[in-house]
Protein backbone atom coordinates (compact mmCIF):
# COMPACT_ATOMS: atom_id res chain seq x y z
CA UNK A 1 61.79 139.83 136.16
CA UNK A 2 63.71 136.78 136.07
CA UNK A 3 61.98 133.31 135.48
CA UNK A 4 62.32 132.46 138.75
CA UNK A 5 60.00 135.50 139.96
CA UNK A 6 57.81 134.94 137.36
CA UNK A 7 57.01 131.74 138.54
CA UNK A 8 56.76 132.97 142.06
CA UNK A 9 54.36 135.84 140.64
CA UNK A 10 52.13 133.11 139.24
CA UNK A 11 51.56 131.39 142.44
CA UNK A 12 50.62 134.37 143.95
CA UNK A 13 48.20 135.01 141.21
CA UNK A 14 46.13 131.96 141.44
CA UNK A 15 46.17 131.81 145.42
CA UNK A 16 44.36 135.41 144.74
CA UNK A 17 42.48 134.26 141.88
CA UNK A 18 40.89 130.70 143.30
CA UNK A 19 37.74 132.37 142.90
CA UNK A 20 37.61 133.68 139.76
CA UNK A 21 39.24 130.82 138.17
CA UNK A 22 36.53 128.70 139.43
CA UNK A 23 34.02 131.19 137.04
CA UNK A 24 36.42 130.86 134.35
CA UNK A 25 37.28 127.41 134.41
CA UNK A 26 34.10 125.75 132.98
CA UNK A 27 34.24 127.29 129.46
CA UNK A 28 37.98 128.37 129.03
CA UNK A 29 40.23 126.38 131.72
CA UNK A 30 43.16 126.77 128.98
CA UNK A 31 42.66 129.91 128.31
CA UNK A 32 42.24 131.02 132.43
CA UNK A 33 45.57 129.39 133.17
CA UNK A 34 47.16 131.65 129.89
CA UNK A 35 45.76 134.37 131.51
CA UNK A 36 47.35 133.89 135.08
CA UNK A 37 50.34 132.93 133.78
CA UNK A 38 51.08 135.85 131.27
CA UNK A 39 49.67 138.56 133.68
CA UNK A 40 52.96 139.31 135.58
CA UNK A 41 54.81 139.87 132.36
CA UNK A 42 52.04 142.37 131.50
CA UNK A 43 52.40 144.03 134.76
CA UNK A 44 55.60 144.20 134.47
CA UNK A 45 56.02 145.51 131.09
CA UNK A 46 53.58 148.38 131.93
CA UNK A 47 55.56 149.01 135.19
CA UNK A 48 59.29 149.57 132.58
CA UNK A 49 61.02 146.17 133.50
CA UNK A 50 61.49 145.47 129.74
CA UNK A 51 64.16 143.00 131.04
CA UNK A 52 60.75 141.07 131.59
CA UNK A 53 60.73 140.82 127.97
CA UNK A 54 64.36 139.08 127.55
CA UNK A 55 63.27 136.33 130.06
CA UNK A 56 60.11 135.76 127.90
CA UNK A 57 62.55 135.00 124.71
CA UNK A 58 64.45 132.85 127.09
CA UNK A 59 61.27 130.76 126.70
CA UNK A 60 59.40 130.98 123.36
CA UNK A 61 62.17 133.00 121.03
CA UNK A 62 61.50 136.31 119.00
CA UNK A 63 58.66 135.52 117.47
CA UNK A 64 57.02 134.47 120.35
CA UNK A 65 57.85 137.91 122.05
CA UNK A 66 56.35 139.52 118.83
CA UNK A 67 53.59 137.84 119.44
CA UNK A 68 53.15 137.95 123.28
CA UNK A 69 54.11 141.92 122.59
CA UNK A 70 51.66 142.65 119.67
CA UNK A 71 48.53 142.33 122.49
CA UNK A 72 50.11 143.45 125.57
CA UNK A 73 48.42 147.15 125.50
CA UNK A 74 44.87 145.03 124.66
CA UNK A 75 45.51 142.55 127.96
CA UNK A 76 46.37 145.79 129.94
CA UNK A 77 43.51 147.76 128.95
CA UNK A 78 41.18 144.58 128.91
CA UNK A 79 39.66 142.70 131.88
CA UNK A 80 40.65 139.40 133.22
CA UNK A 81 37.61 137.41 130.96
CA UNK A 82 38.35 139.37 127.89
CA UNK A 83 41.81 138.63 127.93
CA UNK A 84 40.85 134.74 128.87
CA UNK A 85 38.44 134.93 126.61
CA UNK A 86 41.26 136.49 123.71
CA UNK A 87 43.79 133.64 124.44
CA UNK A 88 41.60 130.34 123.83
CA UNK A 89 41.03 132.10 121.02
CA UNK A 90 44.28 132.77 119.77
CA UNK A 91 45.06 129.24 120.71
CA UNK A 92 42.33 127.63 118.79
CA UNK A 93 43.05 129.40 115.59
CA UNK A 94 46.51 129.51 115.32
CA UNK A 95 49.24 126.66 116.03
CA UNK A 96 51.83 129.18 116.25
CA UNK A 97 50.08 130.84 119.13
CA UNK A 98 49.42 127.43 120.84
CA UNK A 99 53.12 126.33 120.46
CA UNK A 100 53.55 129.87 122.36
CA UNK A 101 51.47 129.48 125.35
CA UNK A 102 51.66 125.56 125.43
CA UNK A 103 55.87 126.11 126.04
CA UNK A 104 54.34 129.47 128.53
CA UNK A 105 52.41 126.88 130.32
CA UNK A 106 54.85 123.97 130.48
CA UNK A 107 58.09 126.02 131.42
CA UNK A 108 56.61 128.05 134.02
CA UNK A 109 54.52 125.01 135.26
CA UNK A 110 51.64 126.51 135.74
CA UNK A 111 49.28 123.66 136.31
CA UNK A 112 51.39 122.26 138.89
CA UNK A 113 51.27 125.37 140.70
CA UNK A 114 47.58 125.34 140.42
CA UNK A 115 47.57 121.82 141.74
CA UNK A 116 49.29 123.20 144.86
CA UNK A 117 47.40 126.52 145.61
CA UNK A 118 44.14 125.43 145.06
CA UNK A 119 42.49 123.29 147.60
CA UNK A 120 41.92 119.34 146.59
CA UNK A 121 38.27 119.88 145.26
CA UNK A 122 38.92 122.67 143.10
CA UNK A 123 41.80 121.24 141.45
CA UNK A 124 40.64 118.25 140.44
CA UNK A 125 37.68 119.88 139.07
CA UNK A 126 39.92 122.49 137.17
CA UNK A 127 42.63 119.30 135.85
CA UNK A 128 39.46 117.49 134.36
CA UNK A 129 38.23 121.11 132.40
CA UNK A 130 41.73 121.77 131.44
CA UNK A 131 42.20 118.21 129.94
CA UNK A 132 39.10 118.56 128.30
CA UNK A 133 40.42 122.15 126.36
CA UNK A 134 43.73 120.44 125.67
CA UNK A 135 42.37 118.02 123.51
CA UNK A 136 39.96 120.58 122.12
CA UNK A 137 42.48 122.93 121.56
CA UNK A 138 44.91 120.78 119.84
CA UNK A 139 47.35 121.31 122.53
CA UNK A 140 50.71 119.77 123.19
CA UNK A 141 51.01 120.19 126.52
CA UNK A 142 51.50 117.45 128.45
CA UNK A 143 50.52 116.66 132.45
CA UNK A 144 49.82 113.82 135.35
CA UNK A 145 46.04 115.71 135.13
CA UNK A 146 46.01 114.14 130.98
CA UNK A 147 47.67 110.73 131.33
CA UNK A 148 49.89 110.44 134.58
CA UNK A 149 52.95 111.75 132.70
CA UNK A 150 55.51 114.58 134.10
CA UNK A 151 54.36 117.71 133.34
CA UNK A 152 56.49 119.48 130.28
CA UNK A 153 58.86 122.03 131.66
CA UNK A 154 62.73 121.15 132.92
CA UNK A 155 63.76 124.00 134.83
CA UNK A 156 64.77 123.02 138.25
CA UNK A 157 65.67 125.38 141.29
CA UNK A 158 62.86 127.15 142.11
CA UNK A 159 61.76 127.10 145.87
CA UNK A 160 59.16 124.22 147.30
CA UNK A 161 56.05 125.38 146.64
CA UNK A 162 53.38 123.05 149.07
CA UNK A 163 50.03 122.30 149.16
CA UNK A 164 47.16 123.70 151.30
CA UNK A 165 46.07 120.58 152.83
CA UNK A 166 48.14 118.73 155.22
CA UNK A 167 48.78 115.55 152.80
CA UNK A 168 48.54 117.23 149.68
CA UNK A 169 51.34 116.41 147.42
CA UNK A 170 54.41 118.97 147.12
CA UNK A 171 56.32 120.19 144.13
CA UNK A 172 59.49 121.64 142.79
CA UNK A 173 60.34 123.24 140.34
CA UNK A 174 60.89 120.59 137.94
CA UNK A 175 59.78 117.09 139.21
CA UNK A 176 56.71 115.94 141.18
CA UNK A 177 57.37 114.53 144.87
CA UNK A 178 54.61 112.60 146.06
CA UNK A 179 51.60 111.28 144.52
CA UNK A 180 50.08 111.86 141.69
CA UNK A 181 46.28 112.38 140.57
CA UNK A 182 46.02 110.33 137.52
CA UNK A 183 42.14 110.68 135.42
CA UNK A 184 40.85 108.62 133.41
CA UNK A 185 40.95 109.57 129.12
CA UNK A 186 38.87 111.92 127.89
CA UNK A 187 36.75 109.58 126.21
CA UNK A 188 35.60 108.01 129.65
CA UNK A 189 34.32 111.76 130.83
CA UNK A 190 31.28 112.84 129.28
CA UNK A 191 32.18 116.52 126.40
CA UNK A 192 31.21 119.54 127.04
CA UNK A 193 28.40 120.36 124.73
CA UNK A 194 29.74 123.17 122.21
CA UNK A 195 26.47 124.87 122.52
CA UNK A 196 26.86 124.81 126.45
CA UNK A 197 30.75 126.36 125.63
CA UNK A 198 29.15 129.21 123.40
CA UNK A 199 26.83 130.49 125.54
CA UNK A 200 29.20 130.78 128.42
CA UNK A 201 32.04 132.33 126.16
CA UNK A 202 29.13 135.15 125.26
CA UNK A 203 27.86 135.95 128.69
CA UNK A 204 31.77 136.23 129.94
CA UNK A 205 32.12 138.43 127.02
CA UNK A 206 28.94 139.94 127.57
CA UNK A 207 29.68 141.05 131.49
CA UNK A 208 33.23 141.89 130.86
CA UNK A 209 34.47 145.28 131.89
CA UNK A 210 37.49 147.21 131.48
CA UNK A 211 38.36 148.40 134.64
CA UNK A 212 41.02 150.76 133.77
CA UNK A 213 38.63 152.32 132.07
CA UNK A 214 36.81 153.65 135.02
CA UNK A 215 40.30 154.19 137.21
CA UNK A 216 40.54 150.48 138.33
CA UNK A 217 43.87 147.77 137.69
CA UNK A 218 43.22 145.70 134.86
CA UNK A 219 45.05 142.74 136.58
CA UNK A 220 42.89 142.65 139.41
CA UNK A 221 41.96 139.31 140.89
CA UNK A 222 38.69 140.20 140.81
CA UNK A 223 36.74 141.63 138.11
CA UNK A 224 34.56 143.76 138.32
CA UNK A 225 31.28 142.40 136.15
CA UNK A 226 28.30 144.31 134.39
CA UNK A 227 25.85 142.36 136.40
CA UNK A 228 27.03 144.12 139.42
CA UNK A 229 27.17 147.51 138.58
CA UNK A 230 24.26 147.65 135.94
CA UNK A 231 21.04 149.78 136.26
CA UNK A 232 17.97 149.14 134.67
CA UNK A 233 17.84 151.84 131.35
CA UNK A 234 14.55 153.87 131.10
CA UNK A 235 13.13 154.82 127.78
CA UNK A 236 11.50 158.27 127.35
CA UNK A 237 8.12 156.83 126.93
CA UNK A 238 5.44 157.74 129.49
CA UNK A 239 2.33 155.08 130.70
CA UNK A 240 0.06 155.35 132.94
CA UNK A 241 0.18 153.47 136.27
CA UNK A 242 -1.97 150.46 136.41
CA UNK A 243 -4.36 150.12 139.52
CA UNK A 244 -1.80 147.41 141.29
CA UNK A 245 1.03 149.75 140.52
CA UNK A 246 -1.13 152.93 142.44
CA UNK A 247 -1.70 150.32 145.12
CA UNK A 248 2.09 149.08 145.55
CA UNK A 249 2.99 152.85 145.54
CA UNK A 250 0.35 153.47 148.49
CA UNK A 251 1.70 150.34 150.58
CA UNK A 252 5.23 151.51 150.49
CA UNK A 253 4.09 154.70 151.80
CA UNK A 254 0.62 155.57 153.09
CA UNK A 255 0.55 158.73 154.06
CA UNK A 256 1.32 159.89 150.15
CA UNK A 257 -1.83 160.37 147.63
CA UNK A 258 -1.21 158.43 144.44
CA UNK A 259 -3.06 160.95 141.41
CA UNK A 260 -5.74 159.00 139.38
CA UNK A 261 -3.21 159.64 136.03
CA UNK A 262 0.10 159.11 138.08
CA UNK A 263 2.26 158.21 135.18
CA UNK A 264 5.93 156.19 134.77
CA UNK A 265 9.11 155.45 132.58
CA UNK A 266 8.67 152.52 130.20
CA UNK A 267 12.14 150.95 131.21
CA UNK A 268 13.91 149.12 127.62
CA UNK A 269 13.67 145.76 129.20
CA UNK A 270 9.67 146.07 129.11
CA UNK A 271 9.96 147.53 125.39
CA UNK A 272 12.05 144.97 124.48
CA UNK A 273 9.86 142.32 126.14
CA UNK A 274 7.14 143.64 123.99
CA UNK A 275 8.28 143.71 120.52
CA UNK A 276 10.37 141.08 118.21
CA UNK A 277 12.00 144.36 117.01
CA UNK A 278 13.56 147.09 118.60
CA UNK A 279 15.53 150.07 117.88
CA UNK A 280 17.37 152.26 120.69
CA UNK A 281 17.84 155.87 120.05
CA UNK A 282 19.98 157.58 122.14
CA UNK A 283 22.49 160.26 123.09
CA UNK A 284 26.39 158.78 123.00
CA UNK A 285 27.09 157.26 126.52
CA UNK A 286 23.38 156.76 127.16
CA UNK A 287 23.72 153.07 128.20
CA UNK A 288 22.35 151.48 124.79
CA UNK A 289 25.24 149.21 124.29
CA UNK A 290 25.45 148.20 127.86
CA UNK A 291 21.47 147.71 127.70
CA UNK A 292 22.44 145.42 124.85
CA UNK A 293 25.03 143.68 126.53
CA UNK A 294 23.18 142.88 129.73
CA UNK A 295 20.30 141.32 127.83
CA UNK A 296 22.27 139.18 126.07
CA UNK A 297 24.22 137.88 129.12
CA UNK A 298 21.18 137.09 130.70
CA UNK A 299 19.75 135.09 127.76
CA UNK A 300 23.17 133.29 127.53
CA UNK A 301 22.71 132.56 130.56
CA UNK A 302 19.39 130.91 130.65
CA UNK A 303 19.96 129.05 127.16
CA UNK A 304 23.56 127.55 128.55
CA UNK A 305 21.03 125.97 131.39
CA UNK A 306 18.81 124.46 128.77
CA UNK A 307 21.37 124.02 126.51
CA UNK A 308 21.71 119.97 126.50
CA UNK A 309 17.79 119.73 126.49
CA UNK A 310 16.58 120.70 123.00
CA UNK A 311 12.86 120.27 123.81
CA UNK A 312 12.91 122.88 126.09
CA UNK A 313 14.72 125.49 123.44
CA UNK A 314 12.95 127.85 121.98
CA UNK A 315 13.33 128.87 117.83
CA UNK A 316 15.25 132.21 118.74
CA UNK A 317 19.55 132.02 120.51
CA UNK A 318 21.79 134.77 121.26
CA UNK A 319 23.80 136.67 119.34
CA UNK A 320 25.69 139.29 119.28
CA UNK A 321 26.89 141.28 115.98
CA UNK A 322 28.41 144.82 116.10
CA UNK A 323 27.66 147.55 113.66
CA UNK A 324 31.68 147.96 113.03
CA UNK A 325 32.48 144.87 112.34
CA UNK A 326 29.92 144.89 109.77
CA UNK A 327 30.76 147.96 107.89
CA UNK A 328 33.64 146.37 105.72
CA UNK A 329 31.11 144.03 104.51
CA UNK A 330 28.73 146.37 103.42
CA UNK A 331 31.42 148.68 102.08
CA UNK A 332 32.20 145.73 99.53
CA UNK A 333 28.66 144.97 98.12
CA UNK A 334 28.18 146.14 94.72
CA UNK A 335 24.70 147.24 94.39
CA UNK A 336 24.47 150.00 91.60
CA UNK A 337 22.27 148.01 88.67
CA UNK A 338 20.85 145.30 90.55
CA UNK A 339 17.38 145.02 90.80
CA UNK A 340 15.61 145.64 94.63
CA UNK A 341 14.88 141.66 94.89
CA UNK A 342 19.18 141.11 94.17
CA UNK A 343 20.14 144.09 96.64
CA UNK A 344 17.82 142.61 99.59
CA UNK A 345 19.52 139.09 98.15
CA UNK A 346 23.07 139.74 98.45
CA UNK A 347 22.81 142.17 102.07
CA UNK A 348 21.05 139.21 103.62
CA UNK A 349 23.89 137.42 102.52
CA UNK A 350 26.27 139.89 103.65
CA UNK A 351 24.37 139.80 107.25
CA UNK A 352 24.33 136.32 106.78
CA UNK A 353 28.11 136.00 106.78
CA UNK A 354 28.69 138.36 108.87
CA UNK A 355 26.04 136.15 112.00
CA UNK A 356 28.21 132.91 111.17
CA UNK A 357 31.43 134.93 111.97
CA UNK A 358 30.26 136.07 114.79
CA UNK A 359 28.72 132.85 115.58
CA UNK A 360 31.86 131.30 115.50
CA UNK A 361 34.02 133.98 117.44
CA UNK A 362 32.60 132.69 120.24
CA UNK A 363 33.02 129.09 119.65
CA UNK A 364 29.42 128.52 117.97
CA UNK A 365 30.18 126.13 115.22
CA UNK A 366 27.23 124.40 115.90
CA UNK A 367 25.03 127.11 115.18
CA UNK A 368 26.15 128.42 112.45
CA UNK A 369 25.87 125.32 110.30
CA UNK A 370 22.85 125.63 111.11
CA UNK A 371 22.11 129.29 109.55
């Protein structure tokens, strides 16, 4: 894959992917645009065009192709938002991974490509959310959708690549002919609360699936989500109907005889509606974890609506911690001659840490200050 397919491969993916950029967009434009952009390589890599691999150093040198190399099994395996969600991550922690994907970005001109697949509307919405990560990425990469400046990235002699709309501007590889969109500084455009950006990194990571996991392609444009293949989990608790439950039975179907102690499942969302605490027991592949998941995507969700309006909050957020990760933790406490009172002390610390890393995996900064 030479650079000048790549770039052609990139097009194609956002002309499939209008859609699901437009999920992405609002809480990881940056990372979205990554994501398009280094898919073909993936694909191409898994397919044995390793040559794909020599036109990537072209671009960002060895260690960038170390880099780029070191996740390319995860991205494959992984679904569109995890690997989205992996990249503004990588670029908000590390400078060398940002210098990566920034020169990715620039030299395969990726937002300009966007800017002539997508239709007028959803462009300019997805320039404003990418300027927005830029500057809260730390990013160098530079744009007409930032300040009105050429976009980074000198490689001329691509083919035209033109807008949907009859008097949309066109491009080349390498300058911009026409008009230009040119928005305001970030300063004039209201931020993003970071609460807002948590919640919507969680319920993306939340709903993710791997689809080749269940036989699927990982780089399909559209993922396939939890929320649309979920079903409701059932716990092996038994109550008896109430009278409107007999009587909803009866209306669905008249002619069958509800018994007076007719019984049902207690499904886990109505334990878990009914306790502060609960524990699911459960053979492996039982759906506890997916349970889990779902009902945390859903409160995301509903606390990313509410999320600007404190009043309306309640004491209790989100949050998601996984045994595993919290094993290596607990496998470091020294506890042997400390009192009770000192061992509850120091694994509430432990858990403690443990919440504000996880807190902050997602982009939750804010919170856990707070903690």
């Amino acid at each position: 894959m030479d650079l000048i397919g790549w770039k052609t491969q990139v097009a194609e993916r956002l002309r499939a992917s209008t859609g699901w950029l437009r999920d992405a967009a609002p809480s990881m434009a940056y990372g979205a645009l990554a994501t398009c952009s280094i898919l073909p390589l993936v694909a191409a890599v898994k397919g044995g065009d390793w040559g794909a691999y020599g036109t990537l150093a072209q671009l960002v040198g060895d260690v960038g192709v170390s880099l780029i190399a070191g996740r390319v099994e995860q991205w494959h395996q992984g679904s569109l938002d995890e690997m989205t969600a992996d990249l503004d991550e990588v670029a908000a922690d590390s400078e060398e991974w940002r210098t990566v994907l920034d020169t990715i970005l620039a030299e395969l001109e990726t937002p300009k490509l966007a800017q002539a697949v997508l239709s007028e509307a959803d462009w300019d919405r997805l320039a404003r959310l990418l300027a927005r990560d830029v500057e809260r990425l730390g990013s160098r990469i530079e744009g007409d959708w930032v300040s009105g400046d050429k976009v980074s990235g000198d490689k001329v002699g691509g083919d035209k690549i033109e807008g949907d709309n009859v008097g949309r501007d066109k491009y080349s590889f390498g300058d911009v002919q026409g008009g230009v969109h040119v928005y305001p500084p970030m300063d004039e455009r209201p931020a993003e609360p970071l609460s807002v950006h948590y919640f919507q990194r969680l319920r993306t990571h939340c709903h993710a699936l791997p689809l080749t996991a269940m036989g699927g392609e990982a780089t399909a444009a559209e993922d396939v989500t939890l929320d649309k293949v979920y079903i409701d989990l059932d716990t092996t608790t038994r109550v008896r109907l109430t009278d409107t439950e007999k009587a909803d039975l009866q209306k669905e179907n008249p002619s069958r005889s509800v018994r007076e102690d007719a019984e049902r499942v207690v499904t886990a969302r109505e334990a878990a509606q009914q306790t502060r605490r609960l524990v699911l027991l459960g053979h492996p592949g039982g759906g506890k974890s997916t349970f889990v998941r779902q009902l945390l995507a859903e409160r995301a969700a509903a606390w990313a609506e509410v999320a600007e309006n404190p009043q309306r909050q309640p004491g209790l957020f989100p949050l998601l911690t996984v045994l595993r990760d919290l094993t290596p933790r607990l496998q470091e406490l020294a506890l042997n001659g400390l009192t009770r009172s000192q061992q509850e002390e120091r694994l509430v610390e432990c858990l403690l840490a443990q919440w504000q890393t996880d807190l902050q995996r997602f982009h939750g900064a804010d919170q856990a200050a707070t903690l």
